[in-house]
PDB file of N, CA and C in Angstrom:
ATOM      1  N   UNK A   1       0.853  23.923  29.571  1.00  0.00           N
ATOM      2  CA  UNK A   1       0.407  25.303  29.794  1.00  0.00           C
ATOM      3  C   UNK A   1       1.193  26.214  28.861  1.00  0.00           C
ATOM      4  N   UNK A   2       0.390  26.964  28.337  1.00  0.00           N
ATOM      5  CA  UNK A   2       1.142  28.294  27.195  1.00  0.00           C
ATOM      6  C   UNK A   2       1.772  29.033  27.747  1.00  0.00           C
ATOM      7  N   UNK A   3       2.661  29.877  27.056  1.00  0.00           N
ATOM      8  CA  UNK A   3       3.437  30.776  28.445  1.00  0.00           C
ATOM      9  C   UNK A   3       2.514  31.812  28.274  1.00  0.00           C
ATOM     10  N   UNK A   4       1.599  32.458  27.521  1.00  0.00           N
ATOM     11  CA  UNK A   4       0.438  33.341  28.013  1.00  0.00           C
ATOM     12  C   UNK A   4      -0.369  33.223  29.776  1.00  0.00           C
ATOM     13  N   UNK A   5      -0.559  31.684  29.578  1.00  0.00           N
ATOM     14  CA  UNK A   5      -0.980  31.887  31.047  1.00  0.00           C
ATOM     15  C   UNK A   5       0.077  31.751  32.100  1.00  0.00           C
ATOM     16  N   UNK A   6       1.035  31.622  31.628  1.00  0.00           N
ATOM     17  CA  UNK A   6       1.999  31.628  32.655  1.00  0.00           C
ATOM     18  C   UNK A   6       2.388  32.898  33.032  1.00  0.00           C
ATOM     19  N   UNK A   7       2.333  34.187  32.065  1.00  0.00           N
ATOM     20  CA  UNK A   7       2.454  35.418  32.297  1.00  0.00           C
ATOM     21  C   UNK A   7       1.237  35.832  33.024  1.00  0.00           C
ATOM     22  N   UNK A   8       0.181  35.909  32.486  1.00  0.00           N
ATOM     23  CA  UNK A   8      -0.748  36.391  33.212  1.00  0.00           C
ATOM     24  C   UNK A   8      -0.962  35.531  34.631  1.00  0.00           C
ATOM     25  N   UNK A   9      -0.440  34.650  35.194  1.00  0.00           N
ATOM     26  CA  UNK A   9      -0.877  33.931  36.431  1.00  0.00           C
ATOM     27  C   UNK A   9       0.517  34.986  37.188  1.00  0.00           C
ATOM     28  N   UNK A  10       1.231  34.994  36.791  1.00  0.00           N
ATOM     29  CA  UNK A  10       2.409  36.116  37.344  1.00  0.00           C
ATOM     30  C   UNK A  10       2.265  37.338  37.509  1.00  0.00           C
ATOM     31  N   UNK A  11       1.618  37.619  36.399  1.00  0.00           N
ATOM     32  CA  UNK A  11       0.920  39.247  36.776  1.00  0.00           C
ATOM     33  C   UNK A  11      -0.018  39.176  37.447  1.00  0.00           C
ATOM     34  N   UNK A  12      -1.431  38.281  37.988  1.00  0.00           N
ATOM     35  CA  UNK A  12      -2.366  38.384  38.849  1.00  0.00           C
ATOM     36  C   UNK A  12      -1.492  38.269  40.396  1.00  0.00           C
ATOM     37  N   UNK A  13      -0.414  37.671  40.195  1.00  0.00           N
ATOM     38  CA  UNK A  13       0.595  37.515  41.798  1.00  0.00           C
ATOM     39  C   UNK A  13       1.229  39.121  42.003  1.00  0.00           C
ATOM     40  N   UNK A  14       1.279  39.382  40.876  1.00  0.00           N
ATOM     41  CA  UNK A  14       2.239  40.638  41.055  1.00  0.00           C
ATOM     42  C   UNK A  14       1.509  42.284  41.527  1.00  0.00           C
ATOM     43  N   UNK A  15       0.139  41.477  40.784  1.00  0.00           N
ATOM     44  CA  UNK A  15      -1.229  42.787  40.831  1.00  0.00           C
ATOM     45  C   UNK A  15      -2.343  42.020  41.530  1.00  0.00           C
ATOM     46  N   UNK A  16      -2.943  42.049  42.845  1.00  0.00           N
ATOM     47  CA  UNK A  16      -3.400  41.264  43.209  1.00  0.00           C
ATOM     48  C   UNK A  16      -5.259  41.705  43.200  1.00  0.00           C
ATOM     49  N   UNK A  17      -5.173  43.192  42.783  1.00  0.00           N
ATOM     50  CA  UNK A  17      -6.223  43.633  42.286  1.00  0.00           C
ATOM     51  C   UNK A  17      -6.472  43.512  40.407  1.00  0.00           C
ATOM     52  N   UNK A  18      -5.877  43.245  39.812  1.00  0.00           N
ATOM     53  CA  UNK A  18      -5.778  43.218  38.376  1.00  0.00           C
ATOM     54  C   UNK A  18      -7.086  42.902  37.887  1.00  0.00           C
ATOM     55  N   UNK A  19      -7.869  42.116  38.666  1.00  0.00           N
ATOM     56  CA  UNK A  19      -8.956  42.112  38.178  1.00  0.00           C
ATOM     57  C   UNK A  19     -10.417  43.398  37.814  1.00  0.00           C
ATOM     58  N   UNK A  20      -9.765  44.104  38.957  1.00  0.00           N
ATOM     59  CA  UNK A  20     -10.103  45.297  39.180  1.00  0.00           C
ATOM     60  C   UNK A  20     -10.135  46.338  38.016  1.00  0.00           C
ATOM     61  N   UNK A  21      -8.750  46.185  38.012  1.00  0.00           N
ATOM     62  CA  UNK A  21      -8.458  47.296  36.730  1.00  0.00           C
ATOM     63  C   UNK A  21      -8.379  46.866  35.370  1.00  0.00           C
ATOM     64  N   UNK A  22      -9.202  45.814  35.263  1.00  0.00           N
ATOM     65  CA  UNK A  22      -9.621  45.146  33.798  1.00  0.00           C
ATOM     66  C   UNK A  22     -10.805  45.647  33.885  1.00  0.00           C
ATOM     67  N   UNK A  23     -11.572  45.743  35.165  1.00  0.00           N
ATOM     68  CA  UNK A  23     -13.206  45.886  34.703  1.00  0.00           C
ATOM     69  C   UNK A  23     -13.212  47.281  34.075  1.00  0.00           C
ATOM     70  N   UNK A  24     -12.181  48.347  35.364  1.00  0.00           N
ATOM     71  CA  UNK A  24     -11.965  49.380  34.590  1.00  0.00           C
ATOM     72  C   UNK A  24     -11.691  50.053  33.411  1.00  0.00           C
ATOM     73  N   UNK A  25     -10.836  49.493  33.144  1.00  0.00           N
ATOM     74  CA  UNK A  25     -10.379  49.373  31.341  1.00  0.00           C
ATOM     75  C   UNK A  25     -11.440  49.029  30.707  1.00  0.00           C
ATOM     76  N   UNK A  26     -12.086  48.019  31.091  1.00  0.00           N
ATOM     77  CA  UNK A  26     -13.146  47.446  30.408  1.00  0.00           C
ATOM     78  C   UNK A  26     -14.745  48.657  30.242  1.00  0.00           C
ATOM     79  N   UNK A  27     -14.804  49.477  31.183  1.00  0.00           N
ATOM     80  CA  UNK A  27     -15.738  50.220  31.330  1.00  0.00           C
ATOM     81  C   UNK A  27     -15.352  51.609  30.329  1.00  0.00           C
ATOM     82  N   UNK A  28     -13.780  51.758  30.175  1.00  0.00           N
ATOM     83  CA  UNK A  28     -13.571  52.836  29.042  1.00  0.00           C
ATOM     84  C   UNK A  28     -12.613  53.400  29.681  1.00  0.00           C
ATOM     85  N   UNK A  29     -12.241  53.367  31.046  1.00  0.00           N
ATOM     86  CA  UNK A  29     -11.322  54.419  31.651  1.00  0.00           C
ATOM     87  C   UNK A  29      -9.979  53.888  31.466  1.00  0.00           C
ATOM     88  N   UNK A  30      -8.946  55.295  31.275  1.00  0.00           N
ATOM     89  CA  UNK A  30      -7.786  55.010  31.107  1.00  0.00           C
ATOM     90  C   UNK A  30      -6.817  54.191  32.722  1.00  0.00           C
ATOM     91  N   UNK A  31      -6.131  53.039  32.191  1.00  0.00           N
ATOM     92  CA  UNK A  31      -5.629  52.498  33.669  1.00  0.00           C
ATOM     93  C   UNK A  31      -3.983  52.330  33.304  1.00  0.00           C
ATOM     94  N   UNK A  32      -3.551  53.326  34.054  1.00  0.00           N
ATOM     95  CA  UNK A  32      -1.988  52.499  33.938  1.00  0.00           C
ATOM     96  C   UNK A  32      -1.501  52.250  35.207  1.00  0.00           C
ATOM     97  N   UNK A  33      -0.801  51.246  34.727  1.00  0.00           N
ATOM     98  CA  UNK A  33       0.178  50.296  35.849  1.00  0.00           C
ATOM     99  C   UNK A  33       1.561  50.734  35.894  1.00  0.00           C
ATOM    100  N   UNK A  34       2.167  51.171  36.806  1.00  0.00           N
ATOM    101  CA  UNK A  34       3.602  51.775  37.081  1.00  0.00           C
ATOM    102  C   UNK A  34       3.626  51.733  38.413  1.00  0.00           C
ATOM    103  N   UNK A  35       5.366  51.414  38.681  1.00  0.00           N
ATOM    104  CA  UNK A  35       5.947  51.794  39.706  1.00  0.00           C
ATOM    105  C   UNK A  35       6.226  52.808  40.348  1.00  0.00           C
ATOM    106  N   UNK A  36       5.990  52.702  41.938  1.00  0.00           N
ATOM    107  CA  UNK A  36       5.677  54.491  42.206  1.00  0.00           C
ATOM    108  C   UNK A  36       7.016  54.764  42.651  1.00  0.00           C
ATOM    109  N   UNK A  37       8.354  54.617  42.176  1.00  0.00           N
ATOM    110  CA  UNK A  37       9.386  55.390  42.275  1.00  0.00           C
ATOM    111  C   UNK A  37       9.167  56.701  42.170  1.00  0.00           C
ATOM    112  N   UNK A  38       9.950  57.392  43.141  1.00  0.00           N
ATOM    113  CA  UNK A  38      10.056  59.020  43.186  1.00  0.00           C
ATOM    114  C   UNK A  38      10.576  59.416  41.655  1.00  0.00           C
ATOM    115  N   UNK A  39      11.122  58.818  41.157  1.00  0.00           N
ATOM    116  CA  UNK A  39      11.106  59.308  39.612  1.00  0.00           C
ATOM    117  C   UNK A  39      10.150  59.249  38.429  1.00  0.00           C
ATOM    118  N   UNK A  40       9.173  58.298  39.156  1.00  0.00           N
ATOM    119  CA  UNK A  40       7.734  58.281  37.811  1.00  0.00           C
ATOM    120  C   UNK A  40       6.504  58.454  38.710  1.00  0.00           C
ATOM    121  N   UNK A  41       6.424  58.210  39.720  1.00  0.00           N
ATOM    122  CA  UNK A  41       5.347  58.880  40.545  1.00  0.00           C
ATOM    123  C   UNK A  41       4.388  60.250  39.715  1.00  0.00           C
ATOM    124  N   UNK A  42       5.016  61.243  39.847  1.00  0.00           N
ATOM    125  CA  UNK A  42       4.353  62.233  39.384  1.00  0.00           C
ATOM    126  C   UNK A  42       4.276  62.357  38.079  1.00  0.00           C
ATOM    127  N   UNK A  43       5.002  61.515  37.167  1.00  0.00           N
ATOM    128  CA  UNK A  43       4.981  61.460  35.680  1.00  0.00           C
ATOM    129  C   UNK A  43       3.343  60.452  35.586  1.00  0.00           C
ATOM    130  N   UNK A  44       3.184  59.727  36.653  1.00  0.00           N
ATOM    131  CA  UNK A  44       2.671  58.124  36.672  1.00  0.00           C
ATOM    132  C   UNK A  44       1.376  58.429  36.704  1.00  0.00           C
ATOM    133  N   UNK A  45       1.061  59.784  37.860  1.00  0.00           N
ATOM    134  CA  UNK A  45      -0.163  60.136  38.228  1.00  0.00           C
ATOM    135  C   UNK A  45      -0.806  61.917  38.042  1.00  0.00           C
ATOM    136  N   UNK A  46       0.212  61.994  36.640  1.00  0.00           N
ATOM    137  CA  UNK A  46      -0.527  63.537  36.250  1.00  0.00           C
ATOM    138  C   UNK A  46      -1.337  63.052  35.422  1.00  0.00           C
ATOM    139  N   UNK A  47      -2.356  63.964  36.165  1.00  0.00           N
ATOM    140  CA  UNK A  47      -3.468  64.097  35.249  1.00  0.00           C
ATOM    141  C   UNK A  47      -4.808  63.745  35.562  1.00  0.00           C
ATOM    142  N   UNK A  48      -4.516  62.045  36.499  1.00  0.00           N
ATOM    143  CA  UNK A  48      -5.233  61.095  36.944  1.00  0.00           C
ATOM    144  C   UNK A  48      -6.424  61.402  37.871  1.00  0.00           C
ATOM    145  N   UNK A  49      -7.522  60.864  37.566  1.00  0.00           N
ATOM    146  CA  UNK A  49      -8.378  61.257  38.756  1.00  0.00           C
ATOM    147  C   UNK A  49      -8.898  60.758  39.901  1.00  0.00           C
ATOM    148  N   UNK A  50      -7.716  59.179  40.258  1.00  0.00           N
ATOM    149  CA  UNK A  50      -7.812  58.753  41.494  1.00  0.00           C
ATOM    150  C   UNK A  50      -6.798  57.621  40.815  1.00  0.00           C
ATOM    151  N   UNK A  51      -6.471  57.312  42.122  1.00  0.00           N
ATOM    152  CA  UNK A  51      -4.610  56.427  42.283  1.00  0.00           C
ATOM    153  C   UNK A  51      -4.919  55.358  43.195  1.00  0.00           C
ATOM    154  N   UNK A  52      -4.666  53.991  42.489  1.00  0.00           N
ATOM    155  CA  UNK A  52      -4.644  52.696  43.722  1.00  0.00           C
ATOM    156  C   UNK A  52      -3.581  52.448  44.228  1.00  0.00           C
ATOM    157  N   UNK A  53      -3.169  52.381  45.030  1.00  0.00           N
ATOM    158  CA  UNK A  53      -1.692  51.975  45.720  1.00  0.00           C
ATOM    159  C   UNK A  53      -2.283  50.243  46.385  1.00  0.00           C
ATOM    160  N   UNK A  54      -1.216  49.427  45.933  1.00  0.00           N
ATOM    161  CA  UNK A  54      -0.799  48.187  46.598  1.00  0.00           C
ATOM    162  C   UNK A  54      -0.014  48.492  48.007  1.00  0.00           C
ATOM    163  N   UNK A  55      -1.151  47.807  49.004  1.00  0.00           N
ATOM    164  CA  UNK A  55      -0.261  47.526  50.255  1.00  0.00           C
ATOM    165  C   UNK A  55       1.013  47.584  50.582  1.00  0.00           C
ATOM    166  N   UNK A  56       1.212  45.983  49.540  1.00  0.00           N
ATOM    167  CA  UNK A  56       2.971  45.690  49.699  1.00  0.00           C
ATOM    168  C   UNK A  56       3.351  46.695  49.139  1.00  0.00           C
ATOM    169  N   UNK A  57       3.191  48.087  48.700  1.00  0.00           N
ATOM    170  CA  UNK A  57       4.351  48.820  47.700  1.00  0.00           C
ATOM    171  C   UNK A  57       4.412  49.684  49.272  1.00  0.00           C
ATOM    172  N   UNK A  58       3.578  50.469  49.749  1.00  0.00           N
ATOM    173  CA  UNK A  58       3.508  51.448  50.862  1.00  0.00           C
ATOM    174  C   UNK A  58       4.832  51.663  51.276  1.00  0.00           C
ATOM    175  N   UNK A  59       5.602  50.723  51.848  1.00  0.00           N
ATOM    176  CA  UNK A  59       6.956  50.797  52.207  1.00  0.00           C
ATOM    177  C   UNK A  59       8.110  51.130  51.491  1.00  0.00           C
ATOM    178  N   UNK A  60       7.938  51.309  50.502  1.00  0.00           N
ATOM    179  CA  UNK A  60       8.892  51.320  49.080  1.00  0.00           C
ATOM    180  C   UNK A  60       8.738  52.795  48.787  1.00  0.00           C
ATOM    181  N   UNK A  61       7.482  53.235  48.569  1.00  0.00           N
ATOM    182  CA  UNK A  61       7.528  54.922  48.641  1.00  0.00           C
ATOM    183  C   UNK A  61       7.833  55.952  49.465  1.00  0.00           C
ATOM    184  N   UNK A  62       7.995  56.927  49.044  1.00  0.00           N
ATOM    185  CA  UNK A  62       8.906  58.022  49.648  1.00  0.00           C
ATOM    186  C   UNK A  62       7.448  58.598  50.816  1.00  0.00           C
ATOM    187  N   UNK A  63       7.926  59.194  51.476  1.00  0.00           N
ATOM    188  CA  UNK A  63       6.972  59.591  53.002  1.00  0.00           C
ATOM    189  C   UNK A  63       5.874  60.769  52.573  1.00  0.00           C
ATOM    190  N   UNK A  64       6.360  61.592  51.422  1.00  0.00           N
ATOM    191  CA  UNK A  64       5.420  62.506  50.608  1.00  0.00           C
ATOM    192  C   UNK A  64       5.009  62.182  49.509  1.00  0.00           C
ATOM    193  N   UNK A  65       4.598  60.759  49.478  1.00  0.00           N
ATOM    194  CA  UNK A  65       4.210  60.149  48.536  1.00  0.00           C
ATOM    195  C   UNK A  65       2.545  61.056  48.010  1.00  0.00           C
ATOM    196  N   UNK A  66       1.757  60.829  48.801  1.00  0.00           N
ATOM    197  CA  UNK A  66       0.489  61.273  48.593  1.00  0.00           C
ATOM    198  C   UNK A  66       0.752  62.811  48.000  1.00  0.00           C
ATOM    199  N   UNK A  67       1.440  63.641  48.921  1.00  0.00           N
ATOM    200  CA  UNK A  67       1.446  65.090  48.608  1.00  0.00           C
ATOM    201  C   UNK A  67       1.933  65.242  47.025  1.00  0.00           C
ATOM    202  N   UNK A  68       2.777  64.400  46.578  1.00  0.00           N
ATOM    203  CA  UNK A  68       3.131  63.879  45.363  1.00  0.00           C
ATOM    204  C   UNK A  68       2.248  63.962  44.227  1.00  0.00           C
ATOM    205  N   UNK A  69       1.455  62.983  44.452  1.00  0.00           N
ATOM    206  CA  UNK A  69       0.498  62.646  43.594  1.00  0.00           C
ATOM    207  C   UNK A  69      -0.738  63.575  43.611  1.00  0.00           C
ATOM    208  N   UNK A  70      -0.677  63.841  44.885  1.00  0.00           N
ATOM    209  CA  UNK A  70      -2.059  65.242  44.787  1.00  0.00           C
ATOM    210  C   UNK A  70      -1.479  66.095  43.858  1.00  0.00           C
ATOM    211  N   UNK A  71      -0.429  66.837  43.791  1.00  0.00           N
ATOM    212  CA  UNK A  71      -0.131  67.930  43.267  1.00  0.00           C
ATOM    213  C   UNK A  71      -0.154  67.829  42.160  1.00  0.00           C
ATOM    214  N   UNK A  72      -0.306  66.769  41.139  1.00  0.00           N
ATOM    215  CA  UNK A  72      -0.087  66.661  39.661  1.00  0.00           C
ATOM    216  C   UNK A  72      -1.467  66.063  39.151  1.00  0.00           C
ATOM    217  N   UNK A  73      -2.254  65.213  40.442  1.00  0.00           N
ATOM    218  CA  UNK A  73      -3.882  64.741  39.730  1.00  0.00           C
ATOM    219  C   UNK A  73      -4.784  65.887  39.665  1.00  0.00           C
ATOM    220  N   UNK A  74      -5.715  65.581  38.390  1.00  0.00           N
ATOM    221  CA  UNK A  74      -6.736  66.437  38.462  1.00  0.00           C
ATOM    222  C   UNK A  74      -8.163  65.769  39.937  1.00  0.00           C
ATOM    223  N   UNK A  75      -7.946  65.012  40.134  1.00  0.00           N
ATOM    224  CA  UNK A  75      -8.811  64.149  41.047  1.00  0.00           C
ATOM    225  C   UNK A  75      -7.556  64.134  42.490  1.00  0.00           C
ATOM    226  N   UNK A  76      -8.109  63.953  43.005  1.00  0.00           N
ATOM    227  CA  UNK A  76      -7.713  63.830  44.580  1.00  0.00           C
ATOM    228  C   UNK A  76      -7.673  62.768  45.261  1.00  0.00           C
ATOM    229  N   UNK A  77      -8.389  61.785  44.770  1.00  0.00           N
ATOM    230  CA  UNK A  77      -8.658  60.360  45.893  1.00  0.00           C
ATOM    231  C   UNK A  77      -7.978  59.608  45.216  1.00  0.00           C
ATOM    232  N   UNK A  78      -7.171  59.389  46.426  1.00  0.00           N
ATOM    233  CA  UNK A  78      -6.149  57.801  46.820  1.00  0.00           C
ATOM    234  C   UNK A  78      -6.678  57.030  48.012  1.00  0.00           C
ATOM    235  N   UNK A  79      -6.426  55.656  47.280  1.00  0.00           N
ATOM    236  CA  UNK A  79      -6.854  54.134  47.949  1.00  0.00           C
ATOM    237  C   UNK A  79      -5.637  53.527  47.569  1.00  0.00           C
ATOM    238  N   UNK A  80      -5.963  52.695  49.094  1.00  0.00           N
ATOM    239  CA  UNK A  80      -5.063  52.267  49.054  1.00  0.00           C
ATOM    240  C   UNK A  80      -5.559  50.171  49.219  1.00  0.00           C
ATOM    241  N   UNK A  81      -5.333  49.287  48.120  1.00  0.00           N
ATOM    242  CA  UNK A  81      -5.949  48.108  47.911  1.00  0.00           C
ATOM    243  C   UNK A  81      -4.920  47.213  49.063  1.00  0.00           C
ATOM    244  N   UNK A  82      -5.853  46.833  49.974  1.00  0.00           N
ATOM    245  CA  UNK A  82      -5.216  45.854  51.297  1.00  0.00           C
ATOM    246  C   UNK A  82      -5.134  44.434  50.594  1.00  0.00           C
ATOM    247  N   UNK A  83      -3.504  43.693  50.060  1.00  0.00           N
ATOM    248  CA  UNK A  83      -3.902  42.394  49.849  1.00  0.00           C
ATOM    249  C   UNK A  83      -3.928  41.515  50.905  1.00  0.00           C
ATOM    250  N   UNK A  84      -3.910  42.071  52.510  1.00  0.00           N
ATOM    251  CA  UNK A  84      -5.164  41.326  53.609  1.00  0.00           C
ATOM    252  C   UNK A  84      -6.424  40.683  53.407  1.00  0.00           C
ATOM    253  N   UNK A  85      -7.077  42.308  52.897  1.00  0.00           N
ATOM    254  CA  UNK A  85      -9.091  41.891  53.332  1.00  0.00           C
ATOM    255  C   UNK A  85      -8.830  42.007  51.948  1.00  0.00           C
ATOM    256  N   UNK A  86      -8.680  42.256  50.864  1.00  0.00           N
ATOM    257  CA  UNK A  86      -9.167  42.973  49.723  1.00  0.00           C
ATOM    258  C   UNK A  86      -9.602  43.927  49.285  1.00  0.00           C
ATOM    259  N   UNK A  87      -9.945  44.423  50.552  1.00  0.00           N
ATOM    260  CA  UNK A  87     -10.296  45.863  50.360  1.00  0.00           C
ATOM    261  C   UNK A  87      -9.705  47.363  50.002  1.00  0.00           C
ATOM    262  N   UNK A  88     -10.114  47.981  49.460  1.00  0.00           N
ATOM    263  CA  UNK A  88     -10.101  49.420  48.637  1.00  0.00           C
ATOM    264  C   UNK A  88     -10.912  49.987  49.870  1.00  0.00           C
ATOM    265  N   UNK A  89      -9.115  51.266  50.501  1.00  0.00           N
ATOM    266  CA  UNK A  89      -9.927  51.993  51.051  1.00  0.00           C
ATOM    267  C   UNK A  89      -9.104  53.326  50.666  1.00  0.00           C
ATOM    268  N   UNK A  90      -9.510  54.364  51.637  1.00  0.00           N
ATOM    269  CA  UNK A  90      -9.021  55.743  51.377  1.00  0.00           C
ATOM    270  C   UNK A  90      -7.674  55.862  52.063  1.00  0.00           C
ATOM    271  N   UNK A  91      -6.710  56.212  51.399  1.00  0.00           N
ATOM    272  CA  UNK A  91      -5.479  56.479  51.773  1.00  0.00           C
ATOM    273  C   UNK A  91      -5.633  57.785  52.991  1.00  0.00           C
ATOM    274  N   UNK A  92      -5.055  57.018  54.084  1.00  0.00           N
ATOM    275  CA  UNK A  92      -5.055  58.070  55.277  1.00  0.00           C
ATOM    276  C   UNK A  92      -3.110  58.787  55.528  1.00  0.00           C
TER     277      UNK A  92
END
């Protein structure tokens, strides 16, 4: 095995939607991947016009996380991707 797929089999563990945000990319839209530390959070998601949050991260962010990211996107909707069901839903 190449270490290409050894990276990318690590990043599909690490991003468990990644497939997701290839189609995206793939369709033309800008996608970045960052950690939502309170120090790049709002650097991470100005501008943006909707934000996926990973399950497993939820706990790791700060409690005004959302109010965060609203205040700097031009778009408003956050989801949040369950690696439970798979599902993409609306951040409550």
């Amino acid at each position: 095995m190449d270490a290409g797929a050894v990276a990318r089999g690590e990043l599909a563990r690490a991003i468990p939607f990644l497939g997701m945000l290839l189609g995206l990319a793939y369709l033309g839209h800008a996608v970045w991947v960052f950690e939502g530390h309170p120090s790049a959070l709002a650097a991470g998601c100005r501008d943006a016009d909707f934000l996926i949050v990973d399950s497993a991260m939820l706990a790791c962010l700060a409690p005004d996380w959302q109010h965060l990211a609203r205040s700097v996107m031009r778009g408003r909707a956050l989801y949040v991707h369950d690696r439970t069901s798979f599902a993409l839903r609306p951040a409550t």
